[in-house]
PDB file of N, CA and C in Angstrom:
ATOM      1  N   UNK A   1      12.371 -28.058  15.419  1.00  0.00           N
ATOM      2  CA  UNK A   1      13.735 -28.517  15.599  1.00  0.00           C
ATOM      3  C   UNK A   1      13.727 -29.615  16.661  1.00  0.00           C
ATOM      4  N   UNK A   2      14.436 -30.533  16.373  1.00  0.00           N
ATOM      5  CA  UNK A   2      14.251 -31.980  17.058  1.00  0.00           C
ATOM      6  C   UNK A   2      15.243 -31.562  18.552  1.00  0.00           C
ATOM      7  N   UNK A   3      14.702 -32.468  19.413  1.00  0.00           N
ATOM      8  CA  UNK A   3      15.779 -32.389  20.747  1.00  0.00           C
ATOM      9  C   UNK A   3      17.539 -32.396  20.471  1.00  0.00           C
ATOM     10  N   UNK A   4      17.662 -33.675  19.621  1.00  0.00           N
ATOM     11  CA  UNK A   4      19.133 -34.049  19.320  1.00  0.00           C
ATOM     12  C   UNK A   4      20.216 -33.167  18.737  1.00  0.00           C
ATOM     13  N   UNK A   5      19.166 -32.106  17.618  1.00  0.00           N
ATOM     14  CA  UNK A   5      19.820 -31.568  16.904  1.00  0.00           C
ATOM     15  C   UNK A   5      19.704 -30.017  17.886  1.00  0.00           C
ATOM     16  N   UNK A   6      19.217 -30.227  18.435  1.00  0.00           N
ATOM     17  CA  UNK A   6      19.583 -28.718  19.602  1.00  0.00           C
ATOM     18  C   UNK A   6      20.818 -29.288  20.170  1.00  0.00           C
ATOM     19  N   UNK A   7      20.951 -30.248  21.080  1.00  0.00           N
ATOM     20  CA  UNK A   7      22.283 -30.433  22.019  1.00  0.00           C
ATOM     21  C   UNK A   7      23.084 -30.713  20.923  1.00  0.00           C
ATOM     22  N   UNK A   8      23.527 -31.001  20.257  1.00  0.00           N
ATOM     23  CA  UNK A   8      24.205 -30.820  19.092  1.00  0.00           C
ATOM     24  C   UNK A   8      24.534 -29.728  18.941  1.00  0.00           C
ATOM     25  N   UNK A   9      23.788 -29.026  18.466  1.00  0.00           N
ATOM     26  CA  UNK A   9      24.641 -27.524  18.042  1.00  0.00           C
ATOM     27  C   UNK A   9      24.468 -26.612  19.500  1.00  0.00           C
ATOM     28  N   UNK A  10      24.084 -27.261  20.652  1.00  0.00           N
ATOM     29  CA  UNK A  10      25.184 -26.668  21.873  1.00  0.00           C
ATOM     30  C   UNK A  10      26.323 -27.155  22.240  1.00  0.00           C
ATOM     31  N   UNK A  11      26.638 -29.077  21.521  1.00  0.00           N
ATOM     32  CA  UNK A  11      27.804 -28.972  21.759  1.00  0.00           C
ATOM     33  C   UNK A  11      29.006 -28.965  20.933  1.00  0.00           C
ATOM     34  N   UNK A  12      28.640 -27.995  20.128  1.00  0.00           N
ATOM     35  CA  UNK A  12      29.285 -27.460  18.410  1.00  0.00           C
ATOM     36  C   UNK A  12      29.234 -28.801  18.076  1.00  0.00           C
ATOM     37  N   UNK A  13      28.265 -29.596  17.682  1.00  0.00           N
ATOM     38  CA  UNK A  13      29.104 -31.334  17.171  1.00  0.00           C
ATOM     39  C   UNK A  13      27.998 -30.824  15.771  1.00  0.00           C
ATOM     40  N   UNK A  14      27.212 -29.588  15.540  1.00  0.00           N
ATOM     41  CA  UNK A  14      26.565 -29.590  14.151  1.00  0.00           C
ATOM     42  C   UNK A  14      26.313 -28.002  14.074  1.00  0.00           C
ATOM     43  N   UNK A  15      26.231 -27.611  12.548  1.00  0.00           N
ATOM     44  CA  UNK A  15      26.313 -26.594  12.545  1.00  0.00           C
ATOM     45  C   UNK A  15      24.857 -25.999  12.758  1.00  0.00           C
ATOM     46  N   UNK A  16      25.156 -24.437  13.226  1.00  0.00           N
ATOM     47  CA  UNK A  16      23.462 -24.082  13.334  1.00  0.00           C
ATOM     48  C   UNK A  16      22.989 -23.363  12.103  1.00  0.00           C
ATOM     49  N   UNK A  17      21.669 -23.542  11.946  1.00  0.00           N
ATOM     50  CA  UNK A  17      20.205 -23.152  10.760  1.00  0.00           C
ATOM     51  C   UNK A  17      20.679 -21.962  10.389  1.00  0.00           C
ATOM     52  N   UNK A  18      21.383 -21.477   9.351  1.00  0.00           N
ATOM     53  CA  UNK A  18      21.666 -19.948   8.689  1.00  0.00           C
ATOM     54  C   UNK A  18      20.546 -19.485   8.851  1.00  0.00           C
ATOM     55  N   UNK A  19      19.556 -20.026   8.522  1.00  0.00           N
ATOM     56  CA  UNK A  19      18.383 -19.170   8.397  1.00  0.00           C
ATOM     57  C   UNK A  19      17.176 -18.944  10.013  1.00  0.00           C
ATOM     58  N   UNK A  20      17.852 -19.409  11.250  1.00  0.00           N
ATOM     59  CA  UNK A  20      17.325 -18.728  12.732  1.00  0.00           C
ATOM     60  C   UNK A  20      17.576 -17.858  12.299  1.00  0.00           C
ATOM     61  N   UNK A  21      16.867 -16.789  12.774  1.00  0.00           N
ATOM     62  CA  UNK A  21      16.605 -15.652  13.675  1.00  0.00           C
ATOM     63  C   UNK A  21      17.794 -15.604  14.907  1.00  0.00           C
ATOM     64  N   UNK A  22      18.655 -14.953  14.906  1.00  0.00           N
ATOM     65  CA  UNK A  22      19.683 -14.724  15.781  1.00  0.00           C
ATOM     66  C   UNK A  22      19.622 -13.062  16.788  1.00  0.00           C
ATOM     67  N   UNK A  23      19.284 -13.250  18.138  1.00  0.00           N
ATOM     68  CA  UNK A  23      19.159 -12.051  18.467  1.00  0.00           C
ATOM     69  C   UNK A  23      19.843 -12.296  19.597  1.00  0.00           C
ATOM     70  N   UNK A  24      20.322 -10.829  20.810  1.00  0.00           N
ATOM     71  CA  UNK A  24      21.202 -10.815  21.550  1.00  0.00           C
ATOM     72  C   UNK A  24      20.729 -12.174  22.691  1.00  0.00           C
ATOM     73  N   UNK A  25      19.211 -11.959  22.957  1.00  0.00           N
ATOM     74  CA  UNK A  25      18.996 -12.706  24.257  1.00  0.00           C
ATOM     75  C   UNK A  25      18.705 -14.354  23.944  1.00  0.00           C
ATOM     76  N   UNK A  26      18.515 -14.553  22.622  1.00  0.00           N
ATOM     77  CA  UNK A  26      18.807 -15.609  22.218  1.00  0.00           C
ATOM     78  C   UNK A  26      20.027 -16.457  22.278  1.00  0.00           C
ATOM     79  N   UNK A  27      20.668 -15.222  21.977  1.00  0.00           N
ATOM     80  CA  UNK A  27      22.538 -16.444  22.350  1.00  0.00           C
ATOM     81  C   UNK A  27      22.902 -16.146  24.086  1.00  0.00           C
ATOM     82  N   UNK A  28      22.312 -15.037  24.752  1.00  0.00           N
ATOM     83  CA  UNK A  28      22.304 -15.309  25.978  1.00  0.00           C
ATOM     84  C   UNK A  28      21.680 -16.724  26.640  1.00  0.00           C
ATOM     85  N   UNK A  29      20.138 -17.252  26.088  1.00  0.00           N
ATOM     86  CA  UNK A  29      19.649 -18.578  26.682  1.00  0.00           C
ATOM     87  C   UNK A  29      20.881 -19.522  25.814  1.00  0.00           C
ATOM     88  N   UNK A  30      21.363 -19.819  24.871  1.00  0.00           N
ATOM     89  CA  UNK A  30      21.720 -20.880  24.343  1.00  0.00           C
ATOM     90  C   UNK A  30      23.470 -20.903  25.175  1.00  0.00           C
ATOM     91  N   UNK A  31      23.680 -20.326  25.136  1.00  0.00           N
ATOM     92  CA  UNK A  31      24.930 -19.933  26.731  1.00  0.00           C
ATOM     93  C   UNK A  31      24.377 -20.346  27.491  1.00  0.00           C
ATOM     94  N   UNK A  32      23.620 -19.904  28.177  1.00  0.00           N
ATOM     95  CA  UNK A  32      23.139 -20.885  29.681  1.00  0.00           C
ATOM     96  C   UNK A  32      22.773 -22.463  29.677  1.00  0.00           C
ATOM     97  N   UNK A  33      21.600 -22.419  28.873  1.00  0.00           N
ATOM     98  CA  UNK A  33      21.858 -24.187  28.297  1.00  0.00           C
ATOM     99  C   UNK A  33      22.898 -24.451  27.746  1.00  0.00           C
ATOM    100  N   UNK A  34      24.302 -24.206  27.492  1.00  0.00           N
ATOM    101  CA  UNK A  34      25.122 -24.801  26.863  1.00  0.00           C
ATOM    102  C   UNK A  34      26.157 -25.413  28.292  1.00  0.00           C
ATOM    103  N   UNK A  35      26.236 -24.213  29.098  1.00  0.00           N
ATOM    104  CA  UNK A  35      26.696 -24.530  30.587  1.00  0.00           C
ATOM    105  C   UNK A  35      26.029 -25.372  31.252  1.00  0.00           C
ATOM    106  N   UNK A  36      24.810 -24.973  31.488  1.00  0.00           N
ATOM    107  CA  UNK A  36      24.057 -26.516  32.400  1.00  0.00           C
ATOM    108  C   UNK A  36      23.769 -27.631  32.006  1.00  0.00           C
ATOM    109  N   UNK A  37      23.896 -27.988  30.272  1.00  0.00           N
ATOM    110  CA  UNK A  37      24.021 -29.285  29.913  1.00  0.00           C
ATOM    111  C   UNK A  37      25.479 -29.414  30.088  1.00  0.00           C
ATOM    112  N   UNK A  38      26.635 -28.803  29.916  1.00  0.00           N
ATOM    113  CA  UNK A  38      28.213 -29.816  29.908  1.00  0.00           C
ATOM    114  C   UNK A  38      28.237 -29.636  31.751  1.00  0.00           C
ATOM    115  N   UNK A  39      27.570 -28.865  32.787  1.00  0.00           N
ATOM    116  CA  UNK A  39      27.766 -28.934  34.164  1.00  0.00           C
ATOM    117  C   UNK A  39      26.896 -30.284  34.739  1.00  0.00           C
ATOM    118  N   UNK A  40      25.498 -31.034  33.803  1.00  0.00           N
ATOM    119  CA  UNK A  40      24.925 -31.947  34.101  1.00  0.00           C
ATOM    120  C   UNK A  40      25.756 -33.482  33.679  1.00  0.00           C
ATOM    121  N   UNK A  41      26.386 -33.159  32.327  1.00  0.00           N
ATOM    122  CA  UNK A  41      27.442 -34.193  31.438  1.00  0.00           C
ATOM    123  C   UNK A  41      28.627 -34.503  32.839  1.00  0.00           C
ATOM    124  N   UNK A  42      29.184 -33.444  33.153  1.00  0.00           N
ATOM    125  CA  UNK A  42      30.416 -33.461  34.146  1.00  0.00           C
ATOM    126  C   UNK A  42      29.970 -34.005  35.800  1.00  0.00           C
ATOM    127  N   UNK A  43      28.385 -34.269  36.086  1.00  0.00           N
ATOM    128  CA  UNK A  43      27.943 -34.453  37.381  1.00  0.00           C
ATOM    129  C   UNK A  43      27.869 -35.837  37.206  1.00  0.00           C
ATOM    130  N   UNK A  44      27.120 -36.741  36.249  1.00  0.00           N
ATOM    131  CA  UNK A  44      26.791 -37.701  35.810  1.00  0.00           C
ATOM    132  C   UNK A  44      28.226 -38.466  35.426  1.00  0.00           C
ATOM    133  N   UNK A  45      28.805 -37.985  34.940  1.00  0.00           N
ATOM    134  CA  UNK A  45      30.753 -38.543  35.022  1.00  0.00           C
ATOM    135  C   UNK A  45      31.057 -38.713  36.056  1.00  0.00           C
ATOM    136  N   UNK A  46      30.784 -37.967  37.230  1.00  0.00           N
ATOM    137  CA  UNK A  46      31.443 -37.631  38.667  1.00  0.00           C
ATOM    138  C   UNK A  46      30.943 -39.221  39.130  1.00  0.00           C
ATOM    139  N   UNK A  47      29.641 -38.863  39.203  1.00  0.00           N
ATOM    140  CA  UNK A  47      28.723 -40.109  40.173  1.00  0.00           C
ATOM    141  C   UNK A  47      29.022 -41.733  39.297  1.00  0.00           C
ATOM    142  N   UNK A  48      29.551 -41.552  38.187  1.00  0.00           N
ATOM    143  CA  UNK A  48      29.401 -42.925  37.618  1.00  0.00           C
ATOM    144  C   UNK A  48      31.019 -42.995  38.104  1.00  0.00           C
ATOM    145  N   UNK A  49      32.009 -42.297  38.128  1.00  0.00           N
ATOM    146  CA  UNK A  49      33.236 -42.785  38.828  1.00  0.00           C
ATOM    147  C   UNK A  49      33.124 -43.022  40.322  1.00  0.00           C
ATOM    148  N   UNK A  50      32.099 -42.429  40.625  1.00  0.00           N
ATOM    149  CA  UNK A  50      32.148 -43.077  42.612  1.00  0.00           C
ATOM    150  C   UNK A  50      31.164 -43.946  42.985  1.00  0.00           C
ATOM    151  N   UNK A  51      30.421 -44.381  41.623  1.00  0.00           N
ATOM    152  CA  UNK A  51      29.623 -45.766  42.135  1.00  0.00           C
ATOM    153  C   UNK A  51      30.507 -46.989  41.290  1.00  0.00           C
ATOM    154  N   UNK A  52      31.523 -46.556  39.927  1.00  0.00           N
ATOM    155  CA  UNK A  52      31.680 -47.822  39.702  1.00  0.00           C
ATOM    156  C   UNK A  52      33.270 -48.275  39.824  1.00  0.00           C
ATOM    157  N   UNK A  53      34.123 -46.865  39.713  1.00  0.00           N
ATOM    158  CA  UNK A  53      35.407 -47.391  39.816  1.00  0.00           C
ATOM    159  C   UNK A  53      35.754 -47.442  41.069  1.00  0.00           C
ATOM    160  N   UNK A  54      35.641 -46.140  41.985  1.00  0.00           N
ATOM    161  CA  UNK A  54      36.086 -46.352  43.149  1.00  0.00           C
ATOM    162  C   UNK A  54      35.980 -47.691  44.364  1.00  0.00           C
ATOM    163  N   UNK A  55      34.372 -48.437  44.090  1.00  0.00           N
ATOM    164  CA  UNK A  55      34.442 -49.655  44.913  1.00  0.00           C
ATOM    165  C   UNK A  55      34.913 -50.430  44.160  1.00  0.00           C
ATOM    166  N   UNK A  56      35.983 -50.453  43.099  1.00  0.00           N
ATOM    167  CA  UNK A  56      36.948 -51.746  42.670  1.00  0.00           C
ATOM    168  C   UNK A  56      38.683 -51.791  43.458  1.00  0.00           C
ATOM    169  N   UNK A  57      38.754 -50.284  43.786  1.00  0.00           N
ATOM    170  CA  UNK A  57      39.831 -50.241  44.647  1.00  0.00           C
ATOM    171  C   UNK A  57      39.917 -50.406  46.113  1.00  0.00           C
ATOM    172  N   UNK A  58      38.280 -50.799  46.808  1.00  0.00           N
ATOM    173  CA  UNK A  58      38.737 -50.884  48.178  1.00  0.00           C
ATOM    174  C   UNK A  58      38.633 -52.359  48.238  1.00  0.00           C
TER     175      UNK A  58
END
């Protein structure tokens, strides 16, 4: 399974493989990577608004 099509179906934008293997601690890791990729998405937003918009207002 390719990189793209993993963050993809962590960020529901594709559906997942009927045919995985689905077990409890499996959707426990894909929960945790699903949080620390949209908590890395939301850090990288943060820092690109305080390096590029904020020095247009002072």
């Amino acid at each position: 399974m390719g990189i793209l099509r993993q963050l993809a179906e962590y960020l529901y934008l594709k559906k997942k493989d009927p045919n995985q293997p689905q077990t409890q601690w499996m959707k426990y890791m894909h929960g945790m990577n699903r949080i620390s990729l949209l908590m890395f998405i939301a850090a990288v937003i943060i820092i690109l608004f305080k390096l590029v918009i904020l020095p247009l207002f002072r």
